[in-house]
C-alpha atoms as a PDB file:
ATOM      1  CA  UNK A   1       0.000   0.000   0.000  1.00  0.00           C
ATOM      2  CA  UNK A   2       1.322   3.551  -0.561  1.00  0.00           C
ATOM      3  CA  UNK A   3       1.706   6.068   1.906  1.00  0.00           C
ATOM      4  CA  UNK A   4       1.423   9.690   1.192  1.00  0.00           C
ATOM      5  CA  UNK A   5       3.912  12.180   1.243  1.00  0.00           C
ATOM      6  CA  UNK A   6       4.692  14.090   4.059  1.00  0.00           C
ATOM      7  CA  UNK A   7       6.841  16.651   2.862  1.00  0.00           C
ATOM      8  CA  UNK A   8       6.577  18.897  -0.125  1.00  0.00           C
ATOM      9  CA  UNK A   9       9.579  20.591  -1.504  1.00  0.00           C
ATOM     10  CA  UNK A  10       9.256  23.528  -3.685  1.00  0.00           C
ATOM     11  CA  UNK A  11      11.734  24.691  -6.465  1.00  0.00           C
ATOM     12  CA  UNK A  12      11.379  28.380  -7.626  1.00  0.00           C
ATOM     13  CA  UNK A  13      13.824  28.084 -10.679  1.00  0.00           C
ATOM     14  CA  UNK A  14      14.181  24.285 -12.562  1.00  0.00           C
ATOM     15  CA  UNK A  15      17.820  24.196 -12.193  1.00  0.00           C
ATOM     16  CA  UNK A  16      17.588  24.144  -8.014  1.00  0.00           C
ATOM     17  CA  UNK A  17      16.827  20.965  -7.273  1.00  0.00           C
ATOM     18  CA  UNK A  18      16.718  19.748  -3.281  1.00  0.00           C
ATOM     19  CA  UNK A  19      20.024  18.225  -3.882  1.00  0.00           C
ATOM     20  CA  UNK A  20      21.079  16.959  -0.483  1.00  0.00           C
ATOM     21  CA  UNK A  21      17.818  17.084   1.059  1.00  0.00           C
ATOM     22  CA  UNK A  22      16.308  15.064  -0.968  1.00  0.00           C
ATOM     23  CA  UNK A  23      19.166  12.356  -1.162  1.00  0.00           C
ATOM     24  CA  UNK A  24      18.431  12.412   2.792  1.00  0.00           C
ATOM     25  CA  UNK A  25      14.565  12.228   2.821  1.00  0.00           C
ATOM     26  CA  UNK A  26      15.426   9.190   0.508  1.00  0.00           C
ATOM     27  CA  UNK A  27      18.276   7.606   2.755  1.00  0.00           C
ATOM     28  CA  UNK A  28      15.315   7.947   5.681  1.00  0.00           C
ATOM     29  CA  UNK A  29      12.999   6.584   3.486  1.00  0.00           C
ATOM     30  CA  UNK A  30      10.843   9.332   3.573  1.00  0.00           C
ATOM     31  CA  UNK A  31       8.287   9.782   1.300  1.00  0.00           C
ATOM     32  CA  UNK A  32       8.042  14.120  -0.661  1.00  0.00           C
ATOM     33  CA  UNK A  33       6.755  15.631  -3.677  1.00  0.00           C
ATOM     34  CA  UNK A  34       8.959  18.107  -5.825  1.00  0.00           C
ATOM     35  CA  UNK A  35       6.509  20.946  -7.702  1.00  0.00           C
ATOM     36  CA  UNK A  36       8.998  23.656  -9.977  1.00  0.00           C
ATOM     37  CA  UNK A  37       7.087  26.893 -10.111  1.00  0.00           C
ATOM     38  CA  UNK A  38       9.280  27.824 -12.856  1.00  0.00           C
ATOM     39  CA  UNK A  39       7.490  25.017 -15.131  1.00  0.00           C
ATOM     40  CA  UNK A  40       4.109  26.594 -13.741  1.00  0.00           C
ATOM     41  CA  UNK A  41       2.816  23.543 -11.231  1.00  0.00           C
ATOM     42  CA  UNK A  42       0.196  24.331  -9.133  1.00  0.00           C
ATOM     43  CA  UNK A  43       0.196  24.530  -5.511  1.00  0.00           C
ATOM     44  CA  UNK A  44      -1.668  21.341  -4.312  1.00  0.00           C
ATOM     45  CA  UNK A  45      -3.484  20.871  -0.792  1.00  0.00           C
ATOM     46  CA  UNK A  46      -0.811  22.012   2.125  1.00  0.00           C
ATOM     47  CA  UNK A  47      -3.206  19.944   4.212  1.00  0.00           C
ATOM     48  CA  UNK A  48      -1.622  16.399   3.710  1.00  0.00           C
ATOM     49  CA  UNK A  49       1.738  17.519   4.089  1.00  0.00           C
ATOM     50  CA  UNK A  50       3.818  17.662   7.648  1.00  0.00           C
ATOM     51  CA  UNK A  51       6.667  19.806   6.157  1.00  0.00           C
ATOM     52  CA  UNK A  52       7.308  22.779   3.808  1.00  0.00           C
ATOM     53  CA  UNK A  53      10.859  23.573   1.774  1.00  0.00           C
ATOM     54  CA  UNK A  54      11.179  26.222  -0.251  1.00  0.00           C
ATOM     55  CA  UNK A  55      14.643  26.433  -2.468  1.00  0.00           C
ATOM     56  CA  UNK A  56      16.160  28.958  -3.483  1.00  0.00           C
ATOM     57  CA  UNK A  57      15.652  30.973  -7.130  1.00  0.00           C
ATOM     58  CA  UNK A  58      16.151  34.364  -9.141  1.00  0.00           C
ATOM     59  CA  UNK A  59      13.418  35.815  -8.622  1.00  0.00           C
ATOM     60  CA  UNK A  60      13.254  38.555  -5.262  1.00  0.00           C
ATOM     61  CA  UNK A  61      11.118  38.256  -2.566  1.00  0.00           C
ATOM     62  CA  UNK A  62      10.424  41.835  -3.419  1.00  0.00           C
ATOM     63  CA  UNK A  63       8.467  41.088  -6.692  1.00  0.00           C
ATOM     64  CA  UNK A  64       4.860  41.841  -7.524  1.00  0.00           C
ATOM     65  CA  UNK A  65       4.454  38.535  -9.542  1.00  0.00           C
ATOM     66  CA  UNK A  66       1.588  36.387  -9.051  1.00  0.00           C
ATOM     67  CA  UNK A  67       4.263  33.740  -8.425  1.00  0.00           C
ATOM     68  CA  UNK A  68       6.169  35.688  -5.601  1.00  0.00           C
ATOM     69  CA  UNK A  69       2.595  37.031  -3.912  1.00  0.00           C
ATOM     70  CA  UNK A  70       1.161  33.698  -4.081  1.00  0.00           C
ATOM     71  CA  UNK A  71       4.286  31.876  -2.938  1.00  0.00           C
ATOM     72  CA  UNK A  72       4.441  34.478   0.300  1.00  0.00           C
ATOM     73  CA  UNK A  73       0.662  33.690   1.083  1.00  0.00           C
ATOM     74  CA  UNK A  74       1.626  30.088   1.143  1.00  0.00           C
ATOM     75  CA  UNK A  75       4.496  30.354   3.343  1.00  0.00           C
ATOM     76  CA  UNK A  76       2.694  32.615   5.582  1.00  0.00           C
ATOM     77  CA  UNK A  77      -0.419  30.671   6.411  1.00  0.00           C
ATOM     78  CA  UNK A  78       2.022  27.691   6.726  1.00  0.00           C
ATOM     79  CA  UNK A  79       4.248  29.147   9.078  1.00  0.00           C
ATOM     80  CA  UNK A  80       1.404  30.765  11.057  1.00  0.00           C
ATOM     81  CA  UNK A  81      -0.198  27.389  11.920  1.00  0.00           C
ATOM     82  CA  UNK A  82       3.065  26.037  13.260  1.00  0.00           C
ATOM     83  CA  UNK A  83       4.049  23.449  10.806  1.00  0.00           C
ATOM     84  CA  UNK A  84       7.680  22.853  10.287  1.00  0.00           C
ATOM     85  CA  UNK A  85       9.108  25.237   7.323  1.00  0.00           C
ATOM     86  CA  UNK A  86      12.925  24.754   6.056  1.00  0.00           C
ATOM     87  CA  UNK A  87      14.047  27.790   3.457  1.00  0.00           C
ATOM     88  CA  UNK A  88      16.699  27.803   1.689  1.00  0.00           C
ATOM     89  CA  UNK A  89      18.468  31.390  -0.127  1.00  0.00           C
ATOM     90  CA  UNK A  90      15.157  32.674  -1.072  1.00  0.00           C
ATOM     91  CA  UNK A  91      13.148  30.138   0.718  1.00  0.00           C
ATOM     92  CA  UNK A  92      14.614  32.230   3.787  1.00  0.00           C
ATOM     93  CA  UNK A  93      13.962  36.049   2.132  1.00  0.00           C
ATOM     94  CA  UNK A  94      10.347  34.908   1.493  1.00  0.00           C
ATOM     95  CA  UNK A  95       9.418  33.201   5.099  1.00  0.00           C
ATOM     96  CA  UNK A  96      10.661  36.526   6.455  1.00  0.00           C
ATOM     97  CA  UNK A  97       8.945  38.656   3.990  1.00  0.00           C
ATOM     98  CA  UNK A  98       5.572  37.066   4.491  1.00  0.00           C
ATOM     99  CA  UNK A  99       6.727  37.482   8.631  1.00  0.00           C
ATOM    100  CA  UNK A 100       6.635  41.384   8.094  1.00  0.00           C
ATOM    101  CA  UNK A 101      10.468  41.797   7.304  1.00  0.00           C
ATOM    102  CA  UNK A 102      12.287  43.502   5.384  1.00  0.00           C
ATOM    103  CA  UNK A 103      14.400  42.014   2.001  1.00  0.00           C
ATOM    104  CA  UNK A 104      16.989  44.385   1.032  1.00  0.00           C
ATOM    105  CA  UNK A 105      20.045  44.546  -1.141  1.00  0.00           C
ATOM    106  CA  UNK A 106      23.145  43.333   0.257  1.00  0.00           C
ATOM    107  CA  UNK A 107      26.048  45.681   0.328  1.00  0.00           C
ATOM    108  CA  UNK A 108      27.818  43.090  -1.430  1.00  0.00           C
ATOM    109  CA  UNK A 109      27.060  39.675  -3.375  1.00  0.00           C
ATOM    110  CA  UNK A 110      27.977  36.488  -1.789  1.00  0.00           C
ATOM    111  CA  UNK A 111      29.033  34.262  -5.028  1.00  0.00           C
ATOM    112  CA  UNK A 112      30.564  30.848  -4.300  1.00  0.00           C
ATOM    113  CA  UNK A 113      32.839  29.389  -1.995  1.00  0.00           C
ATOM    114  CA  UNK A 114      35.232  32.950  -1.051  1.00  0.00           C
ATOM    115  CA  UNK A 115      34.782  36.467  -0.804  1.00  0.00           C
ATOM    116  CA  UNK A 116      36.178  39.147  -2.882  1.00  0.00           C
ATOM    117  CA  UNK A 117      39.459  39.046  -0.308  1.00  0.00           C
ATOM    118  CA  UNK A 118      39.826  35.519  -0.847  1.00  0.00           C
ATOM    119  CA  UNK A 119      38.195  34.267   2.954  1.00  0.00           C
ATOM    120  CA  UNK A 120      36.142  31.310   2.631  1.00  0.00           C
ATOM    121  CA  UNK A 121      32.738  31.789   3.592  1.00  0.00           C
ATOM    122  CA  UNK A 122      31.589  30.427   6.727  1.00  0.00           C
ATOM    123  CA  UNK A 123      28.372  30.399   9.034  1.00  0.00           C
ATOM    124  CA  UNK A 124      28.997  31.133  13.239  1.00  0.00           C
ATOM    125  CA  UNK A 125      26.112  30.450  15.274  1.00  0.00           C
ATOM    126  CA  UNK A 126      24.735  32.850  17.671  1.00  0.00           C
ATOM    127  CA  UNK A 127      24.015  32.223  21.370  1.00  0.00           C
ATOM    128  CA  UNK A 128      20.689  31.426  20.504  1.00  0.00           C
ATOM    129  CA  UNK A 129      21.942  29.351  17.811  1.00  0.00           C
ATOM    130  CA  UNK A 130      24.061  27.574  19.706  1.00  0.00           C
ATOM    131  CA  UNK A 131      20.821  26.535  22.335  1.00  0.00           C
ATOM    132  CA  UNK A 132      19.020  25.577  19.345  1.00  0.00           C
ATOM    133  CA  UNK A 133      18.301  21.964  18.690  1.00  0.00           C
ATOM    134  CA  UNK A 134      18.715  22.463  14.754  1.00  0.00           C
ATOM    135  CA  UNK A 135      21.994  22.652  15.636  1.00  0.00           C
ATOM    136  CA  UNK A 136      23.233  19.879  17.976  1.00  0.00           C
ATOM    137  CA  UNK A 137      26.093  18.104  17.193  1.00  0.00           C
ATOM    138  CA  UNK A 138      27.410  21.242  15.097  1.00  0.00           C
ATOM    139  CA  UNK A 139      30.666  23.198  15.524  1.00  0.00           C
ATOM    140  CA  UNK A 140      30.042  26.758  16.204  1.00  0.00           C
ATOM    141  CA  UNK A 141      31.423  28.131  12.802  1.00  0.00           C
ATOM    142  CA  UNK A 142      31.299  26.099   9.676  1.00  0.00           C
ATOM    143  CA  UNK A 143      32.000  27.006   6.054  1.00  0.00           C
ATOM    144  CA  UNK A 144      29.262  27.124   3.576  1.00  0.00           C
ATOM    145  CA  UNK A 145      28.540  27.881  -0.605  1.00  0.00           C
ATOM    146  CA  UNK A 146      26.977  31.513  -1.351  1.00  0.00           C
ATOM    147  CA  UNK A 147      24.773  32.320  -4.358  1.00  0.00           C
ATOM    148  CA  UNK A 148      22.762  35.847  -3.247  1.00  0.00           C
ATOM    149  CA  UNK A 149      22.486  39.622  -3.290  1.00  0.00           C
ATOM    150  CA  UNK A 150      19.771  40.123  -1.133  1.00  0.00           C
ATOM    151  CA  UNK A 151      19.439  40.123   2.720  1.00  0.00           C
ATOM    152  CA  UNK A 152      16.992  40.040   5.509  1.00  0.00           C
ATOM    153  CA  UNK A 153      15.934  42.539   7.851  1.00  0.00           C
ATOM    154  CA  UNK A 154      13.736  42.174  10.624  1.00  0.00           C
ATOM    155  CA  UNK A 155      12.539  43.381  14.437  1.00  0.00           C
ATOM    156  CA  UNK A 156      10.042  41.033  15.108  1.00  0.00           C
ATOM    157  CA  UNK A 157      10.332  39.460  17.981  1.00  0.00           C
ATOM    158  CA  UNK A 158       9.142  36.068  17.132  1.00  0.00           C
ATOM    159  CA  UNK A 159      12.449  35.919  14.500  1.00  0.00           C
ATOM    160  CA  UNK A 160      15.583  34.998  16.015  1.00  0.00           C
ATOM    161  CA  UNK A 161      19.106  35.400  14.630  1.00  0.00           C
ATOM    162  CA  UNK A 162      20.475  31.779  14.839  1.00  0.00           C
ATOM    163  CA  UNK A 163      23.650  32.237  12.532  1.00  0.00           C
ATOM    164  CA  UNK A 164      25.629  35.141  10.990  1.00  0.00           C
ATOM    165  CA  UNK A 165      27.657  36.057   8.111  1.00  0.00           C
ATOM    166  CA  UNK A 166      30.899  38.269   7.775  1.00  0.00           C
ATOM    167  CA  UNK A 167      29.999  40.084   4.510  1.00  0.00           C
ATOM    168  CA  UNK A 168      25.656  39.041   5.413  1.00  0.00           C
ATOM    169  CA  UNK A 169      24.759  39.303   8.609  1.00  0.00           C
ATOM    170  CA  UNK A 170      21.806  37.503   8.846  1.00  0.00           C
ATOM    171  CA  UNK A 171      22.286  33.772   7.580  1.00  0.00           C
ATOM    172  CA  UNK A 172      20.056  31.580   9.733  1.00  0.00           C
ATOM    173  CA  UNK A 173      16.832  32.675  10.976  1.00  0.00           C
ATOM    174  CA  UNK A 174      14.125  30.935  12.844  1.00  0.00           C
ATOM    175  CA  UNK A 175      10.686  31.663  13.092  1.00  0.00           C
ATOM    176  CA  UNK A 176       8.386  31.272  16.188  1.00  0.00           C
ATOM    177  CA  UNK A 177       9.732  27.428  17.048  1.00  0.00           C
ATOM    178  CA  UNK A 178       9.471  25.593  13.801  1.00  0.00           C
ATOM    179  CA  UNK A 179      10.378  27.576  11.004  1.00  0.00           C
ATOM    180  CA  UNK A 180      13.948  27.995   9.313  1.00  0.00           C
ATOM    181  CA  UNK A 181      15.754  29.832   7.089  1.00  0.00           C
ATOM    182  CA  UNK A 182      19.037  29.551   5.706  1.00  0.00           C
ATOM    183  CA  UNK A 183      20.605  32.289   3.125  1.00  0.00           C
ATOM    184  CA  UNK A 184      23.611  29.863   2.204  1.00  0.00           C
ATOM    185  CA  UNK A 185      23.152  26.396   0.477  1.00  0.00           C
ATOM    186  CA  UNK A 186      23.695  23.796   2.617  1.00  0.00           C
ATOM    187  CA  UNK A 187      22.115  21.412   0.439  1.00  0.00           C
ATOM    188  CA  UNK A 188      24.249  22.067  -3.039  1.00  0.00           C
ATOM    189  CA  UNK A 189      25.749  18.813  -4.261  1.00  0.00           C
ATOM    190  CA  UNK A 190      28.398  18.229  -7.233  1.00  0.00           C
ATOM    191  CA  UNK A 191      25.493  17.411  -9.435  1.00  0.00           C
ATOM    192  CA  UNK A 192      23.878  20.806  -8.811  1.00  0.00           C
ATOM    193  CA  UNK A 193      27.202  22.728  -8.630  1.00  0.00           C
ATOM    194  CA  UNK A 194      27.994  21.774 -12.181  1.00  0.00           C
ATOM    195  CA  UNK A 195      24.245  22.908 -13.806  1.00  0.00           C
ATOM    196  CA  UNK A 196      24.425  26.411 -11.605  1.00  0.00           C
ATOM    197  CA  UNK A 197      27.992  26.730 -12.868  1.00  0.00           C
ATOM    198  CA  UNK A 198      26.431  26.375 -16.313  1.00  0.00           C
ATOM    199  CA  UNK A 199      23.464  28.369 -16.050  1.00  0.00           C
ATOM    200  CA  UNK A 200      23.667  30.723 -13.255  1.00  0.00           C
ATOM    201  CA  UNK A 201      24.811  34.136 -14.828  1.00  0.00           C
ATOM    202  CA  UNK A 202      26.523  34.957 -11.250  1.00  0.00           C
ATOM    203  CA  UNK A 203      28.619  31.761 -11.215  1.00  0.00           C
ATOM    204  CA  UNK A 204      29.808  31.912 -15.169  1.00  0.00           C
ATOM    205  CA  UNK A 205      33.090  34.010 -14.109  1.00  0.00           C
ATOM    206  CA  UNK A 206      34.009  31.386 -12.049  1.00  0.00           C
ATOM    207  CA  UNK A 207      36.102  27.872 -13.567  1.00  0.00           C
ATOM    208  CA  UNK A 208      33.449  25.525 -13.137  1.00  0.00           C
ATOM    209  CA  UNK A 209      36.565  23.155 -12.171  1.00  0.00           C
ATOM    210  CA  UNK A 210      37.433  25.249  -9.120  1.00  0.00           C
ATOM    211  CA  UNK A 211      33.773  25.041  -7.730  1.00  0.00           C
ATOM    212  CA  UNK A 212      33.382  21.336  -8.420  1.00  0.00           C
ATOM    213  CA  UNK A 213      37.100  21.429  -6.623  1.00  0.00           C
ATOM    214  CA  UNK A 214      36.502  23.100  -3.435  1.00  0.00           C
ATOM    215  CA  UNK A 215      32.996  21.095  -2.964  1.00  0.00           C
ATOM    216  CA  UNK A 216      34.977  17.803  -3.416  1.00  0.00           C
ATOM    217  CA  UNK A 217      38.129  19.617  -0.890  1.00  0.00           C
ATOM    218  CA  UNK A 218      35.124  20.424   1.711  1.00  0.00           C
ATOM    219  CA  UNK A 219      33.878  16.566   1.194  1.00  0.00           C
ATOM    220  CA  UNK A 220      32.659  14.683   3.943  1.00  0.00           C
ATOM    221  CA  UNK A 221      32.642  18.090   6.267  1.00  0.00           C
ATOM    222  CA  UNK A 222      29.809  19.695   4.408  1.00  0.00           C
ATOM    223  CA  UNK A 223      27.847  16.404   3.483  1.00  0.00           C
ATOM    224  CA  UNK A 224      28.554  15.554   7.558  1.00  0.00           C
ATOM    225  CA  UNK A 225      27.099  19.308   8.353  1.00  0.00           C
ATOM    226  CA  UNK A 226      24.417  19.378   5.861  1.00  0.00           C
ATOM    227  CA  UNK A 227      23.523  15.521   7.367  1.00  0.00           C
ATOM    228  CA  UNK A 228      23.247  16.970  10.968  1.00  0.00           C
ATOM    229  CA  UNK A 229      21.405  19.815  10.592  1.00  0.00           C
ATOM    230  CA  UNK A 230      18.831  18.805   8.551  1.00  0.00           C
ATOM    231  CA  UNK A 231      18.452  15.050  10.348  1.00  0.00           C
ATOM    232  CA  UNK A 232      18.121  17.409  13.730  1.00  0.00           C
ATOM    233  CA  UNK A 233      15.298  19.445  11.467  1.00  0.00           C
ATOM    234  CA  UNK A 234      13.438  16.667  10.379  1.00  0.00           C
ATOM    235  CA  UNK A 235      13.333  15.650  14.842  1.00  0.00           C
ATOM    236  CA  UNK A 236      11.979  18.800  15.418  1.00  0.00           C
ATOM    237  CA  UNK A 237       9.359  18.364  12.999  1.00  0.00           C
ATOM    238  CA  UNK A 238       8.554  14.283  14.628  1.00  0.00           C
ATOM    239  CA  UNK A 239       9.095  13.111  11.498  1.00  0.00           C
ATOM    240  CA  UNK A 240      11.251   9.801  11.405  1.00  0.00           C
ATOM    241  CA  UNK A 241      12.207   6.957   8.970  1.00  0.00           C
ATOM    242  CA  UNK A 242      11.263   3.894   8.460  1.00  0.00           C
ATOM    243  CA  UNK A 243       9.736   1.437   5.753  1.00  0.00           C
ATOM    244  CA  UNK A 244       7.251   3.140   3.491  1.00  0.00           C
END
């Protein structure tokens, strides 16, 4: 007998895939449906699913699309009735957007593995962040893949500042208890590194041999990081493998 899905992933350009995630939803035997608003798929019934991820994408949080102002609705009715959300790039600029927040441009663009000064990029954890069960298991600073030139901004109280960014301040944020948002890519594999280094009009200045390099230099780190935090997210949400 089959057994529905539980967690629906959601691609806002065709060429980022869930990469990682999904190769761990499938390790855990986890049943999720993939839609690609960039093909046009229609949003089906939230109701039968436990989780929401949103990936990243060109497009700006900022936009007056039907796409965008649909896609914020979504996220904010989701959020609001306490199911677990995981964002990723603009998956994060949108949950804080439909939040009340503020998406700005950042004073520079984060593009790949190092900034302009040659300093690998790297996540450090708040205090909060730190306390936060997402994070168990996790060093306190860890480096990470860039592809952005927007940023969050936000007072809210019910948003917390879990990890931060030299050149981007804000690169995790959680919502209320249950919602997440990452501005880096934990999730980017060498499969997806080598279509965004083909496609992605921000990567195309850089070798696509030195990206594909430094992912397979960071190796079992990042995969080991990646594995953590999103095993840890998947907890929080009481959602747990097994035969389906």
């Amino acid at each position: 007998m089959s057994v529905s899905p539980e967690v629906l992933i959601v691609k806002n350009v065709t060429r980022e895939g869930p990469g990682l995630i999904g190769e761990f939803l499938k390790e855990e035997k986890i049943n999720f449906d993939v839609i690609d608003l960039d093909e046009g798929d229609v949003w089906p019934d939230l109701e039968k699913y436990r989780i929401l991820i949103v990936l990243g994408g060109p497009d700006s949080a900022n936009d007056s699309t039907a796409k965008i102002t649909t896609e914020l609705e979504k996220i904010r009715s989701w959020v609001l009735s306490g199911k677990p959300y995981l964002g990723i790039c603009l998956g994060l600029q949108l949950l804080v957007k439909a939040l009340g927040g503020q998406v700005k441009k950042n004073p520079v663009k984060e593009i790949g593995f190092f900034d302009g000064e040659g300093q690998p990029y790297a996540v450090r954890l708040t205090g909060e962040g730190l306390s936060d069960p997402l994070f168990q298991g996790i060093q306190r600073e860890f480096p990470v893949f860039q592809l952005h030139g927007e940023t969050v901004l936000f007072d809210d109280p019910s948003m917390t500042l879990l990890g931060e960014g030299k050149h981007c301040r804000a690169q995790v944020v959680r919502a209320g208890q249950g919602a997440y948002g990452f501005q880096c890519h934990f999730e980017v594999t060498e499969a997806l590194l080598d279509v965004w280094s083909q496609e992605d009009p921000d990567l195309l200045g850089i070798p696509r041999e030195a990206l594909t390099g430094e992912l397979r230099r960071q190796g079992r780190q990042q995969r080991e990081t990646a594995s953590v935090i999103f095993r840890n997210f998947l907890k929080q949400g009481k959602i747990e493998g097994g035969c389906r």
